[in-house]
PDB file of N, CA and C in Angstrom:
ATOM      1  N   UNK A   1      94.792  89.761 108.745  1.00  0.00           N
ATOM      2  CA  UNK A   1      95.992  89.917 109.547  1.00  0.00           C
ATOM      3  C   UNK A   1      95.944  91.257 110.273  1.00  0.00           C
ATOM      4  N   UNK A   2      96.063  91.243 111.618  1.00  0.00           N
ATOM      5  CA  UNK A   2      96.063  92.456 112.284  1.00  0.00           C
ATOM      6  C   UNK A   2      97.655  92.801 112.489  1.00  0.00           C
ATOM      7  N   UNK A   3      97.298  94.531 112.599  1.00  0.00           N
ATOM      8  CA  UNK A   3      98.794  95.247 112.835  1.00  0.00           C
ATOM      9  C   UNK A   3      99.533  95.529 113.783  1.00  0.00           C
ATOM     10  N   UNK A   4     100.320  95.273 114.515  1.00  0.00           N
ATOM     11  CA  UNK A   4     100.838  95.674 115.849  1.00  0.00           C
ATOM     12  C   UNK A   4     100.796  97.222 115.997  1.00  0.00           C
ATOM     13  N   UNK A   5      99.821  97.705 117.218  1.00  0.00           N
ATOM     14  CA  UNK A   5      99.843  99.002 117.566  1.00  0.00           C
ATOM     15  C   UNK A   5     100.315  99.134 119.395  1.00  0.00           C
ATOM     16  N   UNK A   6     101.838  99.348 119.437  1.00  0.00           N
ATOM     17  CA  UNK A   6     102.254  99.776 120.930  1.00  0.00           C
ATOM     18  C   UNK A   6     101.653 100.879 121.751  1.00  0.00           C
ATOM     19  N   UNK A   7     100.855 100.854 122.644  1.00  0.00           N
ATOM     20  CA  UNK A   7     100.609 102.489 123.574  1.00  0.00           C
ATOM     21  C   UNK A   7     101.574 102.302 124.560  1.00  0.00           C
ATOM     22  N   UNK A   8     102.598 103.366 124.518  1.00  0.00           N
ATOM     23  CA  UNK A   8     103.644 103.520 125.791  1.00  0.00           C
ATOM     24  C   UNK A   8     102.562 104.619 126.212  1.00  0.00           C
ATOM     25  N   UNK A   9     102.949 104.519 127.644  1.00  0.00           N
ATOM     26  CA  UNK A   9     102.331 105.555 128.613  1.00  0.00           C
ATOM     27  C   UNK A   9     102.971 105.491 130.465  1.00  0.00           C
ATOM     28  N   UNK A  10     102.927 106.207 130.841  1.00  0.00           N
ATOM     29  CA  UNK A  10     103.802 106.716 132.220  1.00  0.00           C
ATOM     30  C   UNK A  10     102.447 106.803 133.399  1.00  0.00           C
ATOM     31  N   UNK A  11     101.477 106.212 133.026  1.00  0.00           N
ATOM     32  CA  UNK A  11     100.382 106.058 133.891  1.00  0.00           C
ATOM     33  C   UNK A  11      99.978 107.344 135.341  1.00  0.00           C
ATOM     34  N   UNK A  12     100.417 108.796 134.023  1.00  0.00           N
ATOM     35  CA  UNK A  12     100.034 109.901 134.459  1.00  0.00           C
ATOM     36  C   UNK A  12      98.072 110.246 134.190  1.00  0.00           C
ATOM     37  N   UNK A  13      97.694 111.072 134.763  1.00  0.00           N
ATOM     38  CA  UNK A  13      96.073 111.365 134.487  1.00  0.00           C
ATOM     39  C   UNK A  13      95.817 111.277 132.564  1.00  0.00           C
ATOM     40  N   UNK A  14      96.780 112.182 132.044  1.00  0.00           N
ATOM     41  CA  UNK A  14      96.533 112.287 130.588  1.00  0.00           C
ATOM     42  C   UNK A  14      96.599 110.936 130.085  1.00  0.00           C
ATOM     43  N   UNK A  15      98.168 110.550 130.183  1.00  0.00           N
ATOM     44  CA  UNK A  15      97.896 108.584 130.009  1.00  0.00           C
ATOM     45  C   UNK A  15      96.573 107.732 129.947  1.00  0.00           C
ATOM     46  N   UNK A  16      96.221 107.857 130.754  1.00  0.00           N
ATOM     47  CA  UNK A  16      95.355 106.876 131.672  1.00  0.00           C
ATOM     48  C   UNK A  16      94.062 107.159 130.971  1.00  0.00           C
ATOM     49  N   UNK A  17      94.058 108.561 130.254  1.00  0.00           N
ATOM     50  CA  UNK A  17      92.514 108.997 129.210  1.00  0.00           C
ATOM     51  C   UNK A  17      92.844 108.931 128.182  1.00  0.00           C
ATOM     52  N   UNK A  18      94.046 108.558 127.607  1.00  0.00           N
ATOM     53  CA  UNK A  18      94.056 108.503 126.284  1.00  0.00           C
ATOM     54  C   UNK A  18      93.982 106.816 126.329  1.00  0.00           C
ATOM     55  N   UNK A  19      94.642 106.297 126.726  1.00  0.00           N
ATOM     56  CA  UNK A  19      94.329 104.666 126.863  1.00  0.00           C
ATOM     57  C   UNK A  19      92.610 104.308 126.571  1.00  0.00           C
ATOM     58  N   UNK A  20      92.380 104.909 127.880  1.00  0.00           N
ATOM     59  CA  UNK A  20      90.544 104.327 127.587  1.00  0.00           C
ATOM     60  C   UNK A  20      89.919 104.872 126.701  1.00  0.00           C
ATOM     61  N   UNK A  21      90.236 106.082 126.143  1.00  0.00           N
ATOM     62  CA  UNK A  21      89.554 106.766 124.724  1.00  0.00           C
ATOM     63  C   UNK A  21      90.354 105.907 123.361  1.00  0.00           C
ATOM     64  N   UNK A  22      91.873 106.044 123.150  1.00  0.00           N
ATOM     65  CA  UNK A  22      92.310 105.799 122.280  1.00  0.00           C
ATOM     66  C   UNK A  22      92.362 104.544 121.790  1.00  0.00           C
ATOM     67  N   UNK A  23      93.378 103.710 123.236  1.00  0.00           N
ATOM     68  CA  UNK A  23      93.485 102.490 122.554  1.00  0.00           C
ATOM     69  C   UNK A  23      92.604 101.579 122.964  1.00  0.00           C
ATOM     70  N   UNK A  24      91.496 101.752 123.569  1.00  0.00           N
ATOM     71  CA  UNK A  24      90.458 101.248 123.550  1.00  0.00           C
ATOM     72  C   UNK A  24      89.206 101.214 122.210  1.00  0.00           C
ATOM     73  N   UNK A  25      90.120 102.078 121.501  1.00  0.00           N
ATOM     74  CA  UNK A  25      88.597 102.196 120.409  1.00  0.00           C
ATOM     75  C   UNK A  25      89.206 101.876 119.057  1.00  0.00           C
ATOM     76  N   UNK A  26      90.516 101.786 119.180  1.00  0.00           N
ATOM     77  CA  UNK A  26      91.042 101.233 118.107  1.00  0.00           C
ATOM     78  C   UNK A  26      89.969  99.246 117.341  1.00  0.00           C
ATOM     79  N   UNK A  27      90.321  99.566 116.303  1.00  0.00           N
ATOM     80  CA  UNK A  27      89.519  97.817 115.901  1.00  0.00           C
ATOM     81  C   UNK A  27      90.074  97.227 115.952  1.00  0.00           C
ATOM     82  N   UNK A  28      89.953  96.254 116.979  1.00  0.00           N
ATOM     83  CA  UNK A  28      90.574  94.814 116.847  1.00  0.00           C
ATOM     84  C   UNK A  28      90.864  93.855 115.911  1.00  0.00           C
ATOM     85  N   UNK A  29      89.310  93.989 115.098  1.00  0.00           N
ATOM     86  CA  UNK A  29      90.015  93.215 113.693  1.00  0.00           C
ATOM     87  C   UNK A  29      90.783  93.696 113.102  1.00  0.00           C
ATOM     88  N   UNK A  30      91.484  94.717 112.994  1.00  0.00           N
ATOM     89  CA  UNK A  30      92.570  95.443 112.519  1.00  0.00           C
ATOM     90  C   UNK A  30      93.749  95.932 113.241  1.00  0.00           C
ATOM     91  N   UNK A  31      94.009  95.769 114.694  1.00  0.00           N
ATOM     92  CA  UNK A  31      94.789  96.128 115.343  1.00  0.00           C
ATOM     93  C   UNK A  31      95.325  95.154 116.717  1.00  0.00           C
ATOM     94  N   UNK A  32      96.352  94.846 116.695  1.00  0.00           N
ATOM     95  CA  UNK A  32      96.791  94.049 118.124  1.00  0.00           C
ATOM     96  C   UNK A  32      97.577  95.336 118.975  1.00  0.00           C
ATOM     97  N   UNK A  33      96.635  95.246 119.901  1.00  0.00           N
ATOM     98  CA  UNK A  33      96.700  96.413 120.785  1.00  0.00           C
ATOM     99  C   UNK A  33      97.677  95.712 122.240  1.00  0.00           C
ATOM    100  N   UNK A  34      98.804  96.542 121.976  1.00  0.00           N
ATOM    101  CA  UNK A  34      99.772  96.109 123.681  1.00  0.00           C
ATOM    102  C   UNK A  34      99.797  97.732 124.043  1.00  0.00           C
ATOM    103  N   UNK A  35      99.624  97.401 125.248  1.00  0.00           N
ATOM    104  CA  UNK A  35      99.761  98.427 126.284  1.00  0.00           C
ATOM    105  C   UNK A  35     100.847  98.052 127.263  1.00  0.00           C
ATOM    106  N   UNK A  36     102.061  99.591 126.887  1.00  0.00           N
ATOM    107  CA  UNK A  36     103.319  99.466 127.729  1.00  0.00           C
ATOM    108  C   UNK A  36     103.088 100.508 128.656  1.00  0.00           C
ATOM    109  N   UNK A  37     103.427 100.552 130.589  1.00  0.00           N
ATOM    110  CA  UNK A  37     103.303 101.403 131.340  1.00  0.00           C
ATOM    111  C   UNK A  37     104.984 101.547 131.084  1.00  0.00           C
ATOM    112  N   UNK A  38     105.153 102.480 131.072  1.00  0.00           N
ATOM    113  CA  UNK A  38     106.569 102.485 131.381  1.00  0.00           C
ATOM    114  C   UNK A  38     107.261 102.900 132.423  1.00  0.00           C
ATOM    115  N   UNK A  39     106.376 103.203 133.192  1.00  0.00           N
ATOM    116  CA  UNK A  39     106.350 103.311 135.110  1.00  0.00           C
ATOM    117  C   UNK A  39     106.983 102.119 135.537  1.00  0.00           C
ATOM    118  N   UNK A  40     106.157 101.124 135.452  1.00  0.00           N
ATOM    119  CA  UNK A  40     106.381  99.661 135.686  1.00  0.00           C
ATOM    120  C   UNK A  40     106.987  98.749 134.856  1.00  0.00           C
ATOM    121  N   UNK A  41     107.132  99.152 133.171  1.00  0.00           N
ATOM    122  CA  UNK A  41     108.189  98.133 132.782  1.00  0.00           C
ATOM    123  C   UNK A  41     109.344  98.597 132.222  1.00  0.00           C
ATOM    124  N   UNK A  42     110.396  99.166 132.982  1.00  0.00           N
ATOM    125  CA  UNK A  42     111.394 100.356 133.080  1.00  0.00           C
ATOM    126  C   UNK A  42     112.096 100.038 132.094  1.00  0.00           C
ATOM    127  N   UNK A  43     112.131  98.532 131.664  1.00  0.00           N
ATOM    128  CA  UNK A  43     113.467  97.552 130.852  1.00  0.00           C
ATOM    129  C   UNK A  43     112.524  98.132 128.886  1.00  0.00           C
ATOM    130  N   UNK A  44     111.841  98.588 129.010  1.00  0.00           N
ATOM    131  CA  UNK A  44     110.984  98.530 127.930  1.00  0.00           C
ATOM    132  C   UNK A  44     111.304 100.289 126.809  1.00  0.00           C
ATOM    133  N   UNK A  45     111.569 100.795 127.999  1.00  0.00           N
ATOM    134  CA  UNK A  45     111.931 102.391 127.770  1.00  0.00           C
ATOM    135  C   UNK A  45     113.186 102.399 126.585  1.00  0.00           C
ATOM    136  N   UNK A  46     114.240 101.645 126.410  1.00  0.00           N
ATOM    137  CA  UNK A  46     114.791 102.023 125.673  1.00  0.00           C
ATOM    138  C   UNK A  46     113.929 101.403 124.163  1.00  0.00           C
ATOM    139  N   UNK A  47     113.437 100.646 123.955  1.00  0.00           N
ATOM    140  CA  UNK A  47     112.700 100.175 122.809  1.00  0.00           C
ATOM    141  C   UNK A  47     111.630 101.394 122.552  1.00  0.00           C
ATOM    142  N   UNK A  48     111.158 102.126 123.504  1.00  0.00           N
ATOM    143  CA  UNK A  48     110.595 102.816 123.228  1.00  0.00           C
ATOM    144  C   UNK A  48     111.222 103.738 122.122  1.00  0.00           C
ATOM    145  N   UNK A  49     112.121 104.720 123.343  1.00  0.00           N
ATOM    146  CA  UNK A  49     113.241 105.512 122.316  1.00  0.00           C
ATOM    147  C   UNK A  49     113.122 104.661 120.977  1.00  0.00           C
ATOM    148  N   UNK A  50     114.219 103.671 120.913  1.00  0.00           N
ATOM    149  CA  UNK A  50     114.135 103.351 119.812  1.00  0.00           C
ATOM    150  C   UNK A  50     113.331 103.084 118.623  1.00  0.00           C
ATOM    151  N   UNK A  51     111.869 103.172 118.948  1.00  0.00           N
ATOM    152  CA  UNK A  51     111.027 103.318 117.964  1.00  0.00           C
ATOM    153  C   UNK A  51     110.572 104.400 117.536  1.00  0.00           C
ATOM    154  N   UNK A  52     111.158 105.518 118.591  1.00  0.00           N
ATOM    155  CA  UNK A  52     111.066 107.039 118.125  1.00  0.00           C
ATOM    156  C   UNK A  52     110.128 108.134 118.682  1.00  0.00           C
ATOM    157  N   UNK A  53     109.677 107.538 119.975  1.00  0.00           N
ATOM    158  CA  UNK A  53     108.753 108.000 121.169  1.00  0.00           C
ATOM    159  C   UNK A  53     109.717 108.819 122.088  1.00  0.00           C
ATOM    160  N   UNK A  54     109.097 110.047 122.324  1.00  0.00           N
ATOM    161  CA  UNK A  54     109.711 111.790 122.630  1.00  0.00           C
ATOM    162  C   UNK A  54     109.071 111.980 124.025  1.00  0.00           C
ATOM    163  N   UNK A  55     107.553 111.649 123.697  1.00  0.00           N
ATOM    164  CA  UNK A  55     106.593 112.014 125.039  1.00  0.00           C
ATOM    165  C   UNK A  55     106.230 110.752 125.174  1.00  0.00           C
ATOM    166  N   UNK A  56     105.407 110.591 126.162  1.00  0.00           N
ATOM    167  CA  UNK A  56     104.318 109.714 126.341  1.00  0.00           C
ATOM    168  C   UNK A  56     102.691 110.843 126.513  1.00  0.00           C
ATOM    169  N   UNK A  57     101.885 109.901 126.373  1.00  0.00           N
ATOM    170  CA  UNK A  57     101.467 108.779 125.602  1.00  0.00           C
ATOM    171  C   UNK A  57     101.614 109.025 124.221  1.00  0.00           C
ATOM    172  N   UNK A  58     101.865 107.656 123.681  1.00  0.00           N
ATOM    173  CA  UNK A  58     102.716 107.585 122.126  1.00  0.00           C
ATOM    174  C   UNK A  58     101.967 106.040 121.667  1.00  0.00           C
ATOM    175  N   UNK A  59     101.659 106.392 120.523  1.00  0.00           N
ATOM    176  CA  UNK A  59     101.389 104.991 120.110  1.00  0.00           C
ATOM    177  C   UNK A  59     102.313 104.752 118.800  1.00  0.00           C
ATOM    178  N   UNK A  60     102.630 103.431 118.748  1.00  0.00           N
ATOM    179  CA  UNK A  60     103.374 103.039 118.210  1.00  0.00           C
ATOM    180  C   UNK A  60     102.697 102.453 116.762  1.00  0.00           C
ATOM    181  N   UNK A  61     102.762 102.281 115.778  1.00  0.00           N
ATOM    182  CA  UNK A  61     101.907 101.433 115.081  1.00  0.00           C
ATOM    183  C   UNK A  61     102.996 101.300 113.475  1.00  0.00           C
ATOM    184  N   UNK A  62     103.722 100.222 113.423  1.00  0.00           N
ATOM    185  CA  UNK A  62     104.442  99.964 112.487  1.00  0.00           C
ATOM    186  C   UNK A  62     105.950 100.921 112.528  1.00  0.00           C
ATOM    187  N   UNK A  63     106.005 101.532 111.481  1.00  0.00           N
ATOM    188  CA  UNK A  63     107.108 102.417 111.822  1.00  0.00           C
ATOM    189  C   UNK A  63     106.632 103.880 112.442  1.00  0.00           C
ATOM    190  N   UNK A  64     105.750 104.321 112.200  1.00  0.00           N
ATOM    191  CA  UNK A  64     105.042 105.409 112.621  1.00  0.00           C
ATOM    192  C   UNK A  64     104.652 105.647 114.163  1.00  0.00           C
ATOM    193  N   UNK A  65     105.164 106.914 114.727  1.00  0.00           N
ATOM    194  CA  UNK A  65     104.815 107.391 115.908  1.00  0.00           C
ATOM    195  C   UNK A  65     103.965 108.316 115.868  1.00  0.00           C
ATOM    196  N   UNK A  66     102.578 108.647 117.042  1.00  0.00           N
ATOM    197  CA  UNK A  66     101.669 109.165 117.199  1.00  0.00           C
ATOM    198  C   UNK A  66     102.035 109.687 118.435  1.00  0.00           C
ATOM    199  N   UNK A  67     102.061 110.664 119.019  1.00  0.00           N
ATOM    200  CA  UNK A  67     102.363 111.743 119.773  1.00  0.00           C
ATOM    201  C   UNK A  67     101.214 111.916 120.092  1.00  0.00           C
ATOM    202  N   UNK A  68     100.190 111.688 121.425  1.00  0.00           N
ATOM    203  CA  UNK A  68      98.753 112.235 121.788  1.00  0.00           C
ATOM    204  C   UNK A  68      99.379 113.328 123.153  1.00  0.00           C
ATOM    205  N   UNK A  69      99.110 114.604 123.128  1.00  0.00           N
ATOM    206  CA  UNK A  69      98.995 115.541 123.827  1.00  0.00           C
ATOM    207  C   UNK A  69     100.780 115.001 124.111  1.00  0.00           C
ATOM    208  N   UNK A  70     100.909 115.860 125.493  1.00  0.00           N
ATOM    209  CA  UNK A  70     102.291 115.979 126.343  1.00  0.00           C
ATOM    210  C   UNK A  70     102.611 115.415 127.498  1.00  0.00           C
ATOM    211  N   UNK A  71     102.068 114.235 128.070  1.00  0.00           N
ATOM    212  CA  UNK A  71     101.841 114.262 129.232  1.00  0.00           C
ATOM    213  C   UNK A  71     102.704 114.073 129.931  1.00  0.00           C
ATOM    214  N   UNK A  72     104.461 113.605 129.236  1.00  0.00           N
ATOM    215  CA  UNK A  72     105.535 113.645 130.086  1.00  0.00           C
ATOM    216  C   UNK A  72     106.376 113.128 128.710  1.00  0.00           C
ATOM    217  N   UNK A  73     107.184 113.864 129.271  1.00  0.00           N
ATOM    218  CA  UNK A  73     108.665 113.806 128.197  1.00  0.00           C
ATOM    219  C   UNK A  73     109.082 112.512 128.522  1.00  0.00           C
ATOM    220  N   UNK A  74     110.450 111.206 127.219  1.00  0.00           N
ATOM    221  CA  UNK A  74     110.433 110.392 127.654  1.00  0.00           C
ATOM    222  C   UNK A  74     111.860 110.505 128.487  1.00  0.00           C
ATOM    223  N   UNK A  75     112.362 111.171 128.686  1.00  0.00           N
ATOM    224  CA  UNK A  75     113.272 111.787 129.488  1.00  0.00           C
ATOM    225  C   UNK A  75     112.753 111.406 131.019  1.00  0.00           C
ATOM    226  N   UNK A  76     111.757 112.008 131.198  1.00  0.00           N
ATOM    227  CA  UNK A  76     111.331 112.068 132.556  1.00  0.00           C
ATOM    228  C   UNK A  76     110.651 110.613 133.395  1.00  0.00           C
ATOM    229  N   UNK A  77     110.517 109.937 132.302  1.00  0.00           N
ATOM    230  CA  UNK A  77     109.995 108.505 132.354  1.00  0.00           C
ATOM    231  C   UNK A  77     111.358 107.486 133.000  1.00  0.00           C
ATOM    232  N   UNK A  78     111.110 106.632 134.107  1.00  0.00           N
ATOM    233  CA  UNK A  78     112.196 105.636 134.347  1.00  0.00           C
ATOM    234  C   UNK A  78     112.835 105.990 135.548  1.00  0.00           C
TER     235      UNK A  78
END
């Protein structure tokens, strides 16, 4: 059984390298990988918040948030 792991991201330069480094290398047999822009899916931002995402890029993975670098507050997102 794989785990749901969310990447929100604002499809800034930092975004866009942590995606192809991060959630690209995550294992599939162990991980169902969704990728949220939150540029483009604006309706998605408050679920974000609500799972407890500050910055982007953020990965989501169960209850736990991962914070990679700063690349935009989620304030500034939307």
């Amino acid at each position: 059984m794989t785990e749901k792991a969310i990447f929100y991201h604002a499809g800034c330069s930092v975004c866009v390298d942590a995606e192809q480094r991060f959630a690209g290398a995550l294992d599939k047999s162990r991980f169902d990988v969704e990728i949220v822009h939150l540029g483009e899916q604006k309706g998605r931002l408050a679920e974000a918040k609500a799972a407890g995402v500050r910055s982007v890029p953020a990965f989501v993975i169960g209850e736990d948030v991962y914070h990679i670098n700063h690349g935009a507050d989620i304030s500034a997102v939307g």
